[in-house]
PDB file of N, CA and C in Angstrom:
ATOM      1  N   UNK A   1      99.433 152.105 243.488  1.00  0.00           N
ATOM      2  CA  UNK A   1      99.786 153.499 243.386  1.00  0.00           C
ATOM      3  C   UNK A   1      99.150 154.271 244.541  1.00  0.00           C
ATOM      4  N   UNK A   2      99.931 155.210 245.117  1.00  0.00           N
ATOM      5  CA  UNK A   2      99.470 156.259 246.059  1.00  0.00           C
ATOM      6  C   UNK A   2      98.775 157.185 246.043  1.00  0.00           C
ATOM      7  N   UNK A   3      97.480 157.078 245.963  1.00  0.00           N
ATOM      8  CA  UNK A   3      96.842 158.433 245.953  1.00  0.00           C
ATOM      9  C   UNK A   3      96.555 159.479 247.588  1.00  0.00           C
ATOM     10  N   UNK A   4      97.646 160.827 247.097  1.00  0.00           N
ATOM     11  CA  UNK A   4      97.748 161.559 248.312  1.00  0.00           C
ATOM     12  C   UNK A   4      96.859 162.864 248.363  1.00  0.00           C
ATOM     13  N   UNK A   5      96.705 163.232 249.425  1.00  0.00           N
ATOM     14  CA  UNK A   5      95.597 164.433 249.276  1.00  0.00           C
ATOM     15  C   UNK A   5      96.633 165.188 250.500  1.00  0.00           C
ATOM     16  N   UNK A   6      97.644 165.968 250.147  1.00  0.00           N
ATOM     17  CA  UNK A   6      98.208 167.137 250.520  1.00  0.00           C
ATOM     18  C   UNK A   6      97.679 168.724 250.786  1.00  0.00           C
ATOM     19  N   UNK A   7      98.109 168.673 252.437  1.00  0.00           N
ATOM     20  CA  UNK A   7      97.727 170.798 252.673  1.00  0.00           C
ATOM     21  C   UNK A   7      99.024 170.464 253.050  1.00  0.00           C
ATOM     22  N   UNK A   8      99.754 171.668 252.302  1.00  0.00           N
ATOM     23  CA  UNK A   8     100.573 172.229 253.454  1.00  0.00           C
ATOM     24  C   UNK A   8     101.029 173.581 253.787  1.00  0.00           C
ATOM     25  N   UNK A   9     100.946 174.457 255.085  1.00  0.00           N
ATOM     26  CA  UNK A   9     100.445 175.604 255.448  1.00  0.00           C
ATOM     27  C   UNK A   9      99.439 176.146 254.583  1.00  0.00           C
ATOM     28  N   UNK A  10      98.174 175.498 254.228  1.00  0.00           N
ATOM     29  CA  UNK A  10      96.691 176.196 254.134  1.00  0.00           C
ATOM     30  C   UNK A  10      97.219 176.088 252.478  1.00  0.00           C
ATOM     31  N   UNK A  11      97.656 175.492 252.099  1.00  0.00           N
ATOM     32  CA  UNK A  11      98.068 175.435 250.151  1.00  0.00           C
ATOM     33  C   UNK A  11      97.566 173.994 250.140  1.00  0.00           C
ATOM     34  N   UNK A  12      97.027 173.389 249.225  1.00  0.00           N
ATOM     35  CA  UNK A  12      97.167 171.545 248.826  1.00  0.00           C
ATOM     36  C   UNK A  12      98.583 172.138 247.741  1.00  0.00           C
ATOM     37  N   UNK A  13      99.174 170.581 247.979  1.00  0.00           N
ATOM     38  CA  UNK A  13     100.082 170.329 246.672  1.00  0.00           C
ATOM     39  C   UNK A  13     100.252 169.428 245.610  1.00  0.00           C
ATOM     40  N   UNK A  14      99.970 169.909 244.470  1.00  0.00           N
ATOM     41  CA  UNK A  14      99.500 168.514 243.610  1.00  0.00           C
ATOM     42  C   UNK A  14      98.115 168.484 243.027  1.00  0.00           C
ATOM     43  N   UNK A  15      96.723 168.385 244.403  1.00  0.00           N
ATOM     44  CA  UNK A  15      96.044 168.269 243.848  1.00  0.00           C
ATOM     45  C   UNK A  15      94.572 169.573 243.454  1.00  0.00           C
ATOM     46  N   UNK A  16      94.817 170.416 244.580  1.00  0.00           N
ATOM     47  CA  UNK A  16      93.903 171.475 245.048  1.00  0.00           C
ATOM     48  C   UNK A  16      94.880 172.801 245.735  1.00  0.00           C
ATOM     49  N   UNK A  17      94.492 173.957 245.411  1.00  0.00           N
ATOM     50  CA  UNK A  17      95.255 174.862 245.832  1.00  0.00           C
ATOM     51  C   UNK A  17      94.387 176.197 246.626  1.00  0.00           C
ATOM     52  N   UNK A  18      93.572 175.161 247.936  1.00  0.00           N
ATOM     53  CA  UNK A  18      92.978 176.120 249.019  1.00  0.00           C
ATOM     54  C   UNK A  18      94.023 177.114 249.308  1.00  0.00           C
ATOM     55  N   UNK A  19      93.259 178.421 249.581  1.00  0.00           N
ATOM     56  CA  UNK A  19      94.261 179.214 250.466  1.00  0.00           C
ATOM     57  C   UNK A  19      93.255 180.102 251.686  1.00  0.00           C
ATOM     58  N   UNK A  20      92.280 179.452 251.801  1.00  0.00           N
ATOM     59  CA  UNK A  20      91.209 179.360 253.208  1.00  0.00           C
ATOM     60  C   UNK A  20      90.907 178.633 253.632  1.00  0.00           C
ATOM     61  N   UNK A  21      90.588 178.439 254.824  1.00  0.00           N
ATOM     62  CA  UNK A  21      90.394 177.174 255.570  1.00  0.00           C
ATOM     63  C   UNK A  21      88.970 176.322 254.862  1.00  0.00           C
ATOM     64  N   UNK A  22      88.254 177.136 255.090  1.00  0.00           N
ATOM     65  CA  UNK A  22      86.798 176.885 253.905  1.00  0.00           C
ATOM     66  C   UNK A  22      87.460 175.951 252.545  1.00  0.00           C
ATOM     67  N   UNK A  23      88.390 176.708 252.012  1.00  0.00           N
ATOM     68  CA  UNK A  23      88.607 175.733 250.687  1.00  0.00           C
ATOM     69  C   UNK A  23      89.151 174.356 251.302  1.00  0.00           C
ATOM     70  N   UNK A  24      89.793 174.233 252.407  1.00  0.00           N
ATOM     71  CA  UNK A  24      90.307 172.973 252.621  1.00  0.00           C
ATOM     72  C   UNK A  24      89.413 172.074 253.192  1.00  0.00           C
ATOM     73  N   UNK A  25      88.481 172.565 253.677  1.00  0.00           N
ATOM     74  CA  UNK A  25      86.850 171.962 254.286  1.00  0.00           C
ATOM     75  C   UNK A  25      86.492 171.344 253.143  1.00  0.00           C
ATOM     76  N   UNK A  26      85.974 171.825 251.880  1.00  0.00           N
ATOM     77  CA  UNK A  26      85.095 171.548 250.460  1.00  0.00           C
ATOM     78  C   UNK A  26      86.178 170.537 250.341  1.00  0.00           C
ATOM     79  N   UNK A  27      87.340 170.454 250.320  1.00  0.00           N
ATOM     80  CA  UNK A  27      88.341 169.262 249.707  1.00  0.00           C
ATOM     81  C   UNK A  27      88.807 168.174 250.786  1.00  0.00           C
ATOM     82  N   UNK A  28      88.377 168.630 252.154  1.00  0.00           N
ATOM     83  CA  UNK A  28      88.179 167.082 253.089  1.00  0.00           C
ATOM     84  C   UNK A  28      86.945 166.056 252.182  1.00  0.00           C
ATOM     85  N   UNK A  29      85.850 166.928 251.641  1.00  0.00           N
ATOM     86  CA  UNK A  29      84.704 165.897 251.429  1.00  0.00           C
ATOM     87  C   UNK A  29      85.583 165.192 250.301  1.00  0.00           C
ATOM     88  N   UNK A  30      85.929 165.221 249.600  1.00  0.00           N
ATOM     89  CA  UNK A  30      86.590 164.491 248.242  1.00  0.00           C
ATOM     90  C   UNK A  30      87.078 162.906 248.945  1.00  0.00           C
ATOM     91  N   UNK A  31      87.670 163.129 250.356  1.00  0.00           N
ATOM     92  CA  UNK A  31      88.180 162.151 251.133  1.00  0.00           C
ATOM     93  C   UNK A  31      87.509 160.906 250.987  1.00  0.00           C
ATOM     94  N   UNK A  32      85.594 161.219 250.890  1.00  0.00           N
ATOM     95  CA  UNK A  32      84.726 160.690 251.461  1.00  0.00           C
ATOM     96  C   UNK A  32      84.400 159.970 249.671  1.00  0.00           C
ATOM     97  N   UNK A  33      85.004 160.676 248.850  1.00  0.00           N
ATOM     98  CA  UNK A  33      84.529 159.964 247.851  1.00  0.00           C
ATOM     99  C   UNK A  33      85.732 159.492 247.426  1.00  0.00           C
ATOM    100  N   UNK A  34      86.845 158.839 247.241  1.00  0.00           N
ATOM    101  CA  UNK A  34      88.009 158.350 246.840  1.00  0.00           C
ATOM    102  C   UNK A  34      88.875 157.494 247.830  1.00  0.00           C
ATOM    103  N   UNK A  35      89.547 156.578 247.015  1.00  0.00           N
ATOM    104  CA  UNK A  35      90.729 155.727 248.091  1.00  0.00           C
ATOM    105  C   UNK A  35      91.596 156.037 248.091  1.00  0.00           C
ATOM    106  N   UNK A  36      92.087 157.190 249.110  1.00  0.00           N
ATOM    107  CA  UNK A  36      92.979 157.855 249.355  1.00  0.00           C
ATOM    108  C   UNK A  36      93.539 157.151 250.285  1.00  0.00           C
ATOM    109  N   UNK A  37      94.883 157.125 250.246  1.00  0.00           N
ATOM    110  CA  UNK A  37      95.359 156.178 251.316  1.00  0.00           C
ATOM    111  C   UNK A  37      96.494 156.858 252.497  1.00  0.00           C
ATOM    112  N   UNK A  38      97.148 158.595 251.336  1.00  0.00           N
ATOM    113  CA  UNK A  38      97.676 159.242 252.226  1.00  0.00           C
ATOM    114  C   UNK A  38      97.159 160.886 252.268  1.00  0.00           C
ATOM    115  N   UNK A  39      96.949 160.999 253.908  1.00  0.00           N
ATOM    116  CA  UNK A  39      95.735 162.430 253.936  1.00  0.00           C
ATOM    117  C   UNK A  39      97.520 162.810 254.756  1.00  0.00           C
ATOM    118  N   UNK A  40      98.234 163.994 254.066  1.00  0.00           N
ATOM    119  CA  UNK A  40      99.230 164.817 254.228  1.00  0.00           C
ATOM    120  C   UNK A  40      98.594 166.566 254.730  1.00  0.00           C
ATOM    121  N   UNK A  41      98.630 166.442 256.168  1.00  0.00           N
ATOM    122  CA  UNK A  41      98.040 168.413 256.812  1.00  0.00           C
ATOM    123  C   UNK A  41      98.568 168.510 257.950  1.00  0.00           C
ATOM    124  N   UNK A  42      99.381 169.684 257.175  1.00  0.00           N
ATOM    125  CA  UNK A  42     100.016 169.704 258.077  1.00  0.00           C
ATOM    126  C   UNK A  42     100.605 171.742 258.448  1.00  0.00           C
ATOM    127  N   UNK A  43     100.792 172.194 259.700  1.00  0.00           N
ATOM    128  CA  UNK A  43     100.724 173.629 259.992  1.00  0.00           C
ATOM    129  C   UNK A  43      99.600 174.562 258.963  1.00  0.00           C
ATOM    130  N   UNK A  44      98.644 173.692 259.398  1.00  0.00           N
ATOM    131  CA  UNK A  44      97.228 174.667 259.178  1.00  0.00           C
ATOM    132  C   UNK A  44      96.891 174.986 260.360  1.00  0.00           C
ATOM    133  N   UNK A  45      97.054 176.170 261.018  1.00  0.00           N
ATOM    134  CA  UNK A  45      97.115 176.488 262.572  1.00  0.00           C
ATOM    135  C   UNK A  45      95.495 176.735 262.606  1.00  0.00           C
ATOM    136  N   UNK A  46      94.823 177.010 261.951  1.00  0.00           N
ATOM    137  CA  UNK A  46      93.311 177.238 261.811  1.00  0.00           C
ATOM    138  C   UNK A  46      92.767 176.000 261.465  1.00  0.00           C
ATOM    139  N   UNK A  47      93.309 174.898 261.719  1.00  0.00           N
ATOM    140  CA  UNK A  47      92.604 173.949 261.370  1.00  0.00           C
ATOM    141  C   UNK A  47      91.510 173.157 262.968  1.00  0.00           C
ATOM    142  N   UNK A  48      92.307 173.094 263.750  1.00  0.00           N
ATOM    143  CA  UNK A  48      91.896 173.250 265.248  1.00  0.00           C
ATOM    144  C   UNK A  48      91.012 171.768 265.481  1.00  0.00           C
ATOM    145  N   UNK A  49      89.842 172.066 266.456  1.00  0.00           N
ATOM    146  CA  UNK A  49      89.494 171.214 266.536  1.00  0.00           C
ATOM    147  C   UNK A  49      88.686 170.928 265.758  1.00  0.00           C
ATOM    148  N   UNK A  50      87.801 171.912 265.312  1.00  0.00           N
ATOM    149  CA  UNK A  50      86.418 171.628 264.366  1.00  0.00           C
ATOM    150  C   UNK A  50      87.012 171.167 263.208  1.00  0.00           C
ATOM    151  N   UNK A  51      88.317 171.618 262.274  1.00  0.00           N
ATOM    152  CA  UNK A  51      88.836 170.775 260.874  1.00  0.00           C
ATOM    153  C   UNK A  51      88.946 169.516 261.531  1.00  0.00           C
ATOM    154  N   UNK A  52      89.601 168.953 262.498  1.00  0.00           N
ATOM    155  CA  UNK A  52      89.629 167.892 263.302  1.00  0.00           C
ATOM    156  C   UNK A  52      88.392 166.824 263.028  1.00  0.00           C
ATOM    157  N   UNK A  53      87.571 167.726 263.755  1.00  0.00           N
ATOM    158  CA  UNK A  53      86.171 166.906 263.528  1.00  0.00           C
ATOM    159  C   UNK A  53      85.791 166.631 262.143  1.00  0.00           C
ATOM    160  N   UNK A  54      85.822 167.231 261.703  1.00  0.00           N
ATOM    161  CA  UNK A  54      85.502 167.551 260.093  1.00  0.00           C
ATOM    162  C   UNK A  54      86.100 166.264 259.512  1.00  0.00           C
ATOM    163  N   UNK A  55      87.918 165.987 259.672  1.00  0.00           N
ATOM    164  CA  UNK A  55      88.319 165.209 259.206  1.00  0.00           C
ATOM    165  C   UNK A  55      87.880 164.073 259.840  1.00  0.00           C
ATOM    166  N   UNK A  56      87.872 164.161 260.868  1.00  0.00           N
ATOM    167  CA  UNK A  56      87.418 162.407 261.498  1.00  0.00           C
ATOM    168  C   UNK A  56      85.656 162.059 260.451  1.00  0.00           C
ATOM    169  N   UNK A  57      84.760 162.659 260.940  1.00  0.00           N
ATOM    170  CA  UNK A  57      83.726 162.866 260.227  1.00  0.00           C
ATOM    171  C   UNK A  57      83.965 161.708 258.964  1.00  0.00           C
ATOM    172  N   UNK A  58      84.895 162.547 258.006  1.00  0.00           N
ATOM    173  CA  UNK A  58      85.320 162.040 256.467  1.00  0.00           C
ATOM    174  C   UNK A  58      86.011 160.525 256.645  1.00  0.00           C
ATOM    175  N   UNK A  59      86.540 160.934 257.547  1.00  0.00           N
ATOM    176  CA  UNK A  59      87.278 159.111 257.756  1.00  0.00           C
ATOM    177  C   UNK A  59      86.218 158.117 258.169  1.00  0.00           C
ATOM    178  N   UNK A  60      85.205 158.552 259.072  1.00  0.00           N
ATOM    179  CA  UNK A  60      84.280 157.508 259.468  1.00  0.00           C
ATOM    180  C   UNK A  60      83.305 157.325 258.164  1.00  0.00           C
ATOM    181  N   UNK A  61      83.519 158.396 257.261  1.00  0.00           N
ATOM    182  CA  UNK A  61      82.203 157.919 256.260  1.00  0.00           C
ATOM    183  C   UNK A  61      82.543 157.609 254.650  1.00  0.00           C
ATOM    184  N   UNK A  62      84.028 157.461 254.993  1.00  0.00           N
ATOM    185  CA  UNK A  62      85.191 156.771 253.791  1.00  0.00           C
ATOM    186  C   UNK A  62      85.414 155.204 253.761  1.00  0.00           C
ATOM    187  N   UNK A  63      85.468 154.381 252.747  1.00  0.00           N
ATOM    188  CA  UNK A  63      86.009 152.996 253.091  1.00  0.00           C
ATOM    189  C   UNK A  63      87.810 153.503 252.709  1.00  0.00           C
ATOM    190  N   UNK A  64      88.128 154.512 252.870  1.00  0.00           N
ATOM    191  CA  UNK A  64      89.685 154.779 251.720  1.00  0.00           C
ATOM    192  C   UNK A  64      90.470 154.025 252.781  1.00  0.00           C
ATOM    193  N   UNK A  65      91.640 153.357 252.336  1.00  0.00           N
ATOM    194  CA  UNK A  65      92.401 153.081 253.145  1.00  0.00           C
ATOM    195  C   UNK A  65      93.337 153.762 253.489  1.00  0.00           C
ATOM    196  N   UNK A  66      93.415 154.671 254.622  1.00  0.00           N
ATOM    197  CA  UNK A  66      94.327 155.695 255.129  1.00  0.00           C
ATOM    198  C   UNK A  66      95.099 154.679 255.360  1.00  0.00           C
ATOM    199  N   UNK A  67      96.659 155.196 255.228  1.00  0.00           N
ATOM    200  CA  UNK A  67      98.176 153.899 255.706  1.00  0.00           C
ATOM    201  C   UNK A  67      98.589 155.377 256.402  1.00  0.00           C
ATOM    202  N   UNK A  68      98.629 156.648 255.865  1.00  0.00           N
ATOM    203  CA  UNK A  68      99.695 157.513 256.507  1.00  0.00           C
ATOM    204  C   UNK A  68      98.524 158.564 256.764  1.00  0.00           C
ATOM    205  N   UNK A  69      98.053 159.041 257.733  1.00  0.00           N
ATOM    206  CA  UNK A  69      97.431 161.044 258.554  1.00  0.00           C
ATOM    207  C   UNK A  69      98.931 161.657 259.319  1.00  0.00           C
ATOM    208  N   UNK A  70      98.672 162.831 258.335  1.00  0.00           N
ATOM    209  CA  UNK A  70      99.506 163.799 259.029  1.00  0.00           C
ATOM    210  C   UNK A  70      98.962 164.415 259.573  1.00  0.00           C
ATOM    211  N   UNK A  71      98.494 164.995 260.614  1.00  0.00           N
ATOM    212  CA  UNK A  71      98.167 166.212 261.431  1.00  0.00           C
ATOM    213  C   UNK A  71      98.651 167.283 262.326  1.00  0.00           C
ATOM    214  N   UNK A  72     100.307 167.013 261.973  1.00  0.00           N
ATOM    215  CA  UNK A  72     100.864 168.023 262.886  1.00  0.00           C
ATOM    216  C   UNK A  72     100.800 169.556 262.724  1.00  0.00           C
ATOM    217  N   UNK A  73     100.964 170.163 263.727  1.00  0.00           N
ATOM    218  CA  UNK A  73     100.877 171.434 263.549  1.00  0.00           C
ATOM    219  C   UNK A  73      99.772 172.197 263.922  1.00  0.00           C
ATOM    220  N   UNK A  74      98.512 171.531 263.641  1.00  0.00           N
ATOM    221  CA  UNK A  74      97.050 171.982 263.083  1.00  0.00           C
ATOM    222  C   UNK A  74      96.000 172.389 264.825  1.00  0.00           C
ATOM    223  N   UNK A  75      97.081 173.064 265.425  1.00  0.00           N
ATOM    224  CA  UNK A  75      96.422 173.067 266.856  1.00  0.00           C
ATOM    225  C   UNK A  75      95.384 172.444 267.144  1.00  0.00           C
ATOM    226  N   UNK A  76      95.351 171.123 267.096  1.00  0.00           N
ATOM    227  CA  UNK A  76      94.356 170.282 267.150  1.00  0.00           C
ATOM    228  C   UNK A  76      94.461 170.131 268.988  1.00  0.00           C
ATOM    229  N   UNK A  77      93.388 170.057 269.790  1.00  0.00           N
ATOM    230  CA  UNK A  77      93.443 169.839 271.203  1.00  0.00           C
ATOM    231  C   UNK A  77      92.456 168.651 271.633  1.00  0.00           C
ATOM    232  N   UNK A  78      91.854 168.622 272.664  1.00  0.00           N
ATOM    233  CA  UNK A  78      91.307 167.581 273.531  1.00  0.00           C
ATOM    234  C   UNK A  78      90.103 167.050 272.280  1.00  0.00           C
ATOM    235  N   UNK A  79      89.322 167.983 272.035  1.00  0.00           N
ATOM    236  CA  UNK A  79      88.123 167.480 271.350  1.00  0.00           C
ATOM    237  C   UNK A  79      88.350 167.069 270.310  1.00  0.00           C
ATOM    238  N   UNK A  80      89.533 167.683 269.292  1.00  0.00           N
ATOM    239  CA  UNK A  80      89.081 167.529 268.038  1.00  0.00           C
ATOM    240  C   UNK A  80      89.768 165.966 268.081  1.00  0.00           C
ATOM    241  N   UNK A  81      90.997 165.370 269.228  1.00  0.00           N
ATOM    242  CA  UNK A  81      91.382 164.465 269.302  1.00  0.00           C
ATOM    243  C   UNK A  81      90.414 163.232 270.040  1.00  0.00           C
ATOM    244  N   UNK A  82      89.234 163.541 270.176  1.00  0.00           N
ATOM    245  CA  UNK A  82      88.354 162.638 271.147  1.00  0.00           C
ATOM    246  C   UNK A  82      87.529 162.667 269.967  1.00  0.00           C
ATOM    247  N   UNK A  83      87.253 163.271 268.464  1.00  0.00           N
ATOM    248  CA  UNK A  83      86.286 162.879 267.351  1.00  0.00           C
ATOM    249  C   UNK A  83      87.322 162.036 267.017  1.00  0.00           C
ATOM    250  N   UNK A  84      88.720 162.901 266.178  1.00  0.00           N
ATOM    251  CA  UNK A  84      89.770 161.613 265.471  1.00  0.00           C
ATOM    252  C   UNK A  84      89.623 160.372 266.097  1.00  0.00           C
ATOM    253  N   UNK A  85      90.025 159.987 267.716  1.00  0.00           N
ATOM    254  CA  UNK A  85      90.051 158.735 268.104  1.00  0.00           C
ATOM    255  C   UNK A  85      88.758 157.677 267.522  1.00  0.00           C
ATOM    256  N   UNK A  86      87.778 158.666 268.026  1.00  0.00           N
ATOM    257  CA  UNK A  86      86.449 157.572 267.260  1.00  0.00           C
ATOM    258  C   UNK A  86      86.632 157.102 265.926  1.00  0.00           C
ATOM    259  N   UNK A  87      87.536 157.713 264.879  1.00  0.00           N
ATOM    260  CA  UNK A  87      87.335 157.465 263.555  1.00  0.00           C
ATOM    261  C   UNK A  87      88.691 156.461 263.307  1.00  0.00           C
ATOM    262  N   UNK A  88      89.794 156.356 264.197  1.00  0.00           N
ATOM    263  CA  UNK A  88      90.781 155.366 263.975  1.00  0.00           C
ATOM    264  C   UNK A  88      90.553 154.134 264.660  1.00  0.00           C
ATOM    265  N   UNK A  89      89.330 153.636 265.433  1.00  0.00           N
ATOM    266  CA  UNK A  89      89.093 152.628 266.064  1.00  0.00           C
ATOM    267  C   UNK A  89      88.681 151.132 264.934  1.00  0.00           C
ATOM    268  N   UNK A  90      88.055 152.066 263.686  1.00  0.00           N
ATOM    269  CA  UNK A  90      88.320 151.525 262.579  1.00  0.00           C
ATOM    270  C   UNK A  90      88.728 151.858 261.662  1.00  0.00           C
ATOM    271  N   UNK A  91      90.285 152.253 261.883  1.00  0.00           N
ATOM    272  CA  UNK A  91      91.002 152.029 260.405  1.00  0.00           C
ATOM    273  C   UNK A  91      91.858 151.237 260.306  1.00  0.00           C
ATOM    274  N   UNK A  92      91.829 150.066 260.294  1.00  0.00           N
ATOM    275  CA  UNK A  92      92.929 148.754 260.458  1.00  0.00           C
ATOM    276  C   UNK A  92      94.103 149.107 259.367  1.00  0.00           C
ATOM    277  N   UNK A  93      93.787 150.067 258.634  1.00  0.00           N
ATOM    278  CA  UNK A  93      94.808 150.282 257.719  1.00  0.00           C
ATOM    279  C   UNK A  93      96.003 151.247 258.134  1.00  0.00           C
ATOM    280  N   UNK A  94      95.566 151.821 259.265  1.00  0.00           N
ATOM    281  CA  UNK A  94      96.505 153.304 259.628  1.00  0.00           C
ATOM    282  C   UNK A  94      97.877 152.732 260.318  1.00  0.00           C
ATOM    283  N   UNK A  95      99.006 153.209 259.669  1.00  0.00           N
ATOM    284  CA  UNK A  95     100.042 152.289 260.045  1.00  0.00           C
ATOM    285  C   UNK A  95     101.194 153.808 260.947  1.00  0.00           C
ATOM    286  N   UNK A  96     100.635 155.135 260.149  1.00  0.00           N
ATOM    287  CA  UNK A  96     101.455 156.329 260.070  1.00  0.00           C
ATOM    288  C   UNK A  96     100.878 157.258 261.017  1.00  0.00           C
ATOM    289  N   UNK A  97     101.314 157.801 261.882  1.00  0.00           N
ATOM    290  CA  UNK A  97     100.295 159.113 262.545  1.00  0.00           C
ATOM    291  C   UNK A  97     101.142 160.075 263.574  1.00  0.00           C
ATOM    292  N   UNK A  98     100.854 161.248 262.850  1.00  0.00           N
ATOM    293  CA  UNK A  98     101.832 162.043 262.994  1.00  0.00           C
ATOM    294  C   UNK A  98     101.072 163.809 263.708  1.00  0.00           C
ATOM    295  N   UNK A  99     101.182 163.587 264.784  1.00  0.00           N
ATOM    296  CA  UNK A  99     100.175 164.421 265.404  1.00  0.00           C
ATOM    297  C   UNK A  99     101.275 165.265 266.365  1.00  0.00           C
ATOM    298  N   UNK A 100     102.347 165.689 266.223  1.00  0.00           N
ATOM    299  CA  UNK A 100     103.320 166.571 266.558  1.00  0.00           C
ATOM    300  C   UNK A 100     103.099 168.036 266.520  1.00  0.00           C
ATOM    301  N   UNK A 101     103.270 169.288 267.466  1.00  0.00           N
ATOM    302  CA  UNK A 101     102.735 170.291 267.925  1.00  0.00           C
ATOM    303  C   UNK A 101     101.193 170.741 267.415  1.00  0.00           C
ATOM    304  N   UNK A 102     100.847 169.868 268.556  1.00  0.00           N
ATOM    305  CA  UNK A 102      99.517 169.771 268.499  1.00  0.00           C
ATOM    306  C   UNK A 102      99.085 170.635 270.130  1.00  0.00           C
ATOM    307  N   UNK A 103      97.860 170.586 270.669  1.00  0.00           N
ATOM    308  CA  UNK A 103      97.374 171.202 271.580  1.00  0.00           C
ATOM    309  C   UNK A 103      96.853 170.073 272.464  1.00  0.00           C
ATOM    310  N   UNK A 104      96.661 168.884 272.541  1.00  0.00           N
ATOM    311  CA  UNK A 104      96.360 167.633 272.841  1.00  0.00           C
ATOM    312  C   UNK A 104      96.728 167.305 274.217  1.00  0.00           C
ATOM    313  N   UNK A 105      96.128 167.536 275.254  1.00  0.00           N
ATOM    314  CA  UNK A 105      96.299 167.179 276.891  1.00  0.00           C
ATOM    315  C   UNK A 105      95.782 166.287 277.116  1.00  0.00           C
ATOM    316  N   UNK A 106      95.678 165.340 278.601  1.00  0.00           N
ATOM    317  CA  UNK A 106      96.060 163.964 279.034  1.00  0.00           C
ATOM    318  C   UNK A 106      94.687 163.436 278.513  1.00  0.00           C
ATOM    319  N   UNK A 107      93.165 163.910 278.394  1.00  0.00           N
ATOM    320  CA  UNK A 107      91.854 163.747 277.762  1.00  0.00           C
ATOM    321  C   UNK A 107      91.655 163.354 276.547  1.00  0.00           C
ATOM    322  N   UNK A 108      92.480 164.027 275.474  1.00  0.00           N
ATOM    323  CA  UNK A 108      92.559 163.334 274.394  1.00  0.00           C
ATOM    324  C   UNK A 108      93.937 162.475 274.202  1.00  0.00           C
ATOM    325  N   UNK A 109      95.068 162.079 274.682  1.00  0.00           N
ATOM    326  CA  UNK A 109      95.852 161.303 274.508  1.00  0.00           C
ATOM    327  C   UNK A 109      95.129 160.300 275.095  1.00  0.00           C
ATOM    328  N   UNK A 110      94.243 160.035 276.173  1.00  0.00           N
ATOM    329  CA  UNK A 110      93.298 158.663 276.682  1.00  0.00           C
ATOM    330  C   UNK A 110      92.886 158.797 275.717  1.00  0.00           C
ATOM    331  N   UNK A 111      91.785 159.154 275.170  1.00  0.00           N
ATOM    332  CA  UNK A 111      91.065 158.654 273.893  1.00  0.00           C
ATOM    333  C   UNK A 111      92.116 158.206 272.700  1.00  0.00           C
ATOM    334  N   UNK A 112      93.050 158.780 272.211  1.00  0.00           N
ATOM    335  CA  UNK A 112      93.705 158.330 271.410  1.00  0.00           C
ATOM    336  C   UNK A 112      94.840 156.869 271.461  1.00  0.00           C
ATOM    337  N   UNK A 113      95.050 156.613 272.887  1.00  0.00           N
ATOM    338  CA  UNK A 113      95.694 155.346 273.327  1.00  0.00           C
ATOM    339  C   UNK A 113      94.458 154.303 273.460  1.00  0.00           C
ATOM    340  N   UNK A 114      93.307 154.456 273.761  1.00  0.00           N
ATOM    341  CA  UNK A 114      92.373 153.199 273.590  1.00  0.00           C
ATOM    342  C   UNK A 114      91.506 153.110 272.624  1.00  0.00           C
ATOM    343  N   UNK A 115      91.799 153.991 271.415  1.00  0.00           N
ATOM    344  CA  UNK A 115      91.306 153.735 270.004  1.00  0.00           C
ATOM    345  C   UNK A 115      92.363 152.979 269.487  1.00  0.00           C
ATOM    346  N   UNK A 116      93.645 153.078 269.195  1.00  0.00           N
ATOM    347  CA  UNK A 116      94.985 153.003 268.783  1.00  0.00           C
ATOM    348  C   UNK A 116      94.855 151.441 269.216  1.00  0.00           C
ATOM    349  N   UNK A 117      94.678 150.658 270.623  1.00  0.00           N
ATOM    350  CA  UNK A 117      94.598 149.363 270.861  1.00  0.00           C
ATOM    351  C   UNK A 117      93.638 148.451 270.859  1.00  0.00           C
ATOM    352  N   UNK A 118      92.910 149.159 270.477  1.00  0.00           N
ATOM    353  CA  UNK A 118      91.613 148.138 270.105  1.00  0.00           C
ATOM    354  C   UNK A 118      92.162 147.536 269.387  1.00  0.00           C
ATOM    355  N   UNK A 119      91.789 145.931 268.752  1.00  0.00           N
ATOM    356  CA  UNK A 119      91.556 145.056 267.455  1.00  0.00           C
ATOM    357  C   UNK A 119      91.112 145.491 266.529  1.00  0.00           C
ATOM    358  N   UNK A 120      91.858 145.739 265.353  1.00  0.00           N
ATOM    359  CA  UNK A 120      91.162 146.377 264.335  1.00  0.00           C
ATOM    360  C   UNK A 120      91.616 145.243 262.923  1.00  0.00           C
TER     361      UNK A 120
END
């Protein structure tokens, strides 16, 4: 069974119903305690780089098996994509990744193409 942890535009659906960025912060940590396998965020334009970090953060200190990250939308740019990369270098499970109007220039697409090919 799928357990999903949904934002979408600054709402969760299903399980939590942030409507500040703060509330969606307190409900990344949940990440860190559960096997969540699909993290669904998507046009949280305030999510940027620091939610970025935030989420990578939760992924490096999760065993959950992420299969699907959505992150489009979430003006995520160079940095917050140079924490994510560190945190998908081990997720042998990530099969889905969806990082579409994003803020992301040639600095973090390198980091994200030699996390992505490592052996995992």
């Amino acid at each position: 069974m799928n357990k999903i942890l949904r934002f979408h535009e600054g709402r969760a659906v299903g399980i939590d119903k942030p409507r500040e960025l703060s509330e969606f912060e307190e409900n990344i940590e949940r990440l860190q305690r559960s096997d969540l396998n699909f993290l669904d965020v998507y046009f949280i334009e305030r999510l940027g780089n620091t939610g970025a970090s935030r989420v990578a953060n939760a992924l490096l200190a999760t065993r959950s098996p992420v299969t699907v990250l959505n992150l489009n939308g979430t003006e995520i740019g160079d940095k917050g994509m140079i924490d994510l990369s560190k945190s998908f270098e081990n997720m042998s499970t990530l099969r889905w990744l969806d990082l579409r109007w994003n803020k992301i220039g040639k600095k973090g697409a390198e980091h994200l193409a030699r996390s992505l090919v490592k052996d995992n």
